[in-house]
Protein backbone atom coordinates (compact mmCIF):
# COMPACT_ATOMS: atom_id res chain seq x y z
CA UNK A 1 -10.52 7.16 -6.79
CA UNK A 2 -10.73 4.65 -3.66
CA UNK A 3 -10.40 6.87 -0.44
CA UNK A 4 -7.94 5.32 2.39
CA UNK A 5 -7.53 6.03 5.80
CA UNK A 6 -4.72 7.84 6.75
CA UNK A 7 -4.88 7.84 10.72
CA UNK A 8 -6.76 6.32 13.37
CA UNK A 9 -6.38 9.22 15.76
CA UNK A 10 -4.31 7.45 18.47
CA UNK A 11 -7.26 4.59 19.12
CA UNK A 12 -6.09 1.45 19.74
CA UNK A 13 -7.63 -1.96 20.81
CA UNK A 14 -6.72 -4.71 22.90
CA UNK A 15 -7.86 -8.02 21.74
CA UNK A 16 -7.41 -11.59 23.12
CA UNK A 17 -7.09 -12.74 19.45
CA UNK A 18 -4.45 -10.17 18.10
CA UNK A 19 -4.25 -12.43 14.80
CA UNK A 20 -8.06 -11.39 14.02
CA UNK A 21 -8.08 -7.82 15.19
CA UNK A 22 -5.36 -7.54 12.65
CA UNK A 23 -7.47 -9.05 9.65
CA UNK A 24 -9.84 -7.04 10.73
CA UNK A 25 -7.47 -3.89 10.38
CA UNK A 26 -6.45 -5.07 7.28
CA UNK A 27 -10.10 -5.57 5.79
CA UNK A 28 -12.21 -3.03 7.10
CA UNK A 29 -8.82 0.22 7.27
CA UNK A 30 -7.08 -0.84 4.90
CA UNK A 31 -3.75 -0.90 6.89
CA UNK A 32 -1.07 -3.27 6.35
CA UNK A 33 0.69 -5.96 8.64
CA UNK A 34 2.45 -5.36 11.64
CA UNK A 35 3.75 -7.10 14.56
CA UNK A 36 1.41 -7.89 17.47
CA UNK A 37 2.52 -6.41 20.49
CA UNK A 38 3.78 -8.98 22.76
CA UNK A 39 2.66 -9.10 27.07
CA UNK A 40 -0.56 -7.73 26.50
């Protein structure tokens, strides 16, 4: 059985390149899409 994350713990990043962080998400937490927040 594959183990998955289930919470980050409230830690959240800021990135200049919100379309990477995301893949990065994706790939490394296994967590699905979501909208980039937008004025940050």
């Amino acid at each position: 059985m594959m183990k998955r994350v289930t919470g980050i713990g409230g830690v959240f990043f800021k990135s200049g390149d919100p379309k990477s962080l995301q893949a990065w998400y994706e790939k490394h937490l296994d967590i699905g899409l979501w909208e980039p927040a937008k004025g940050y």
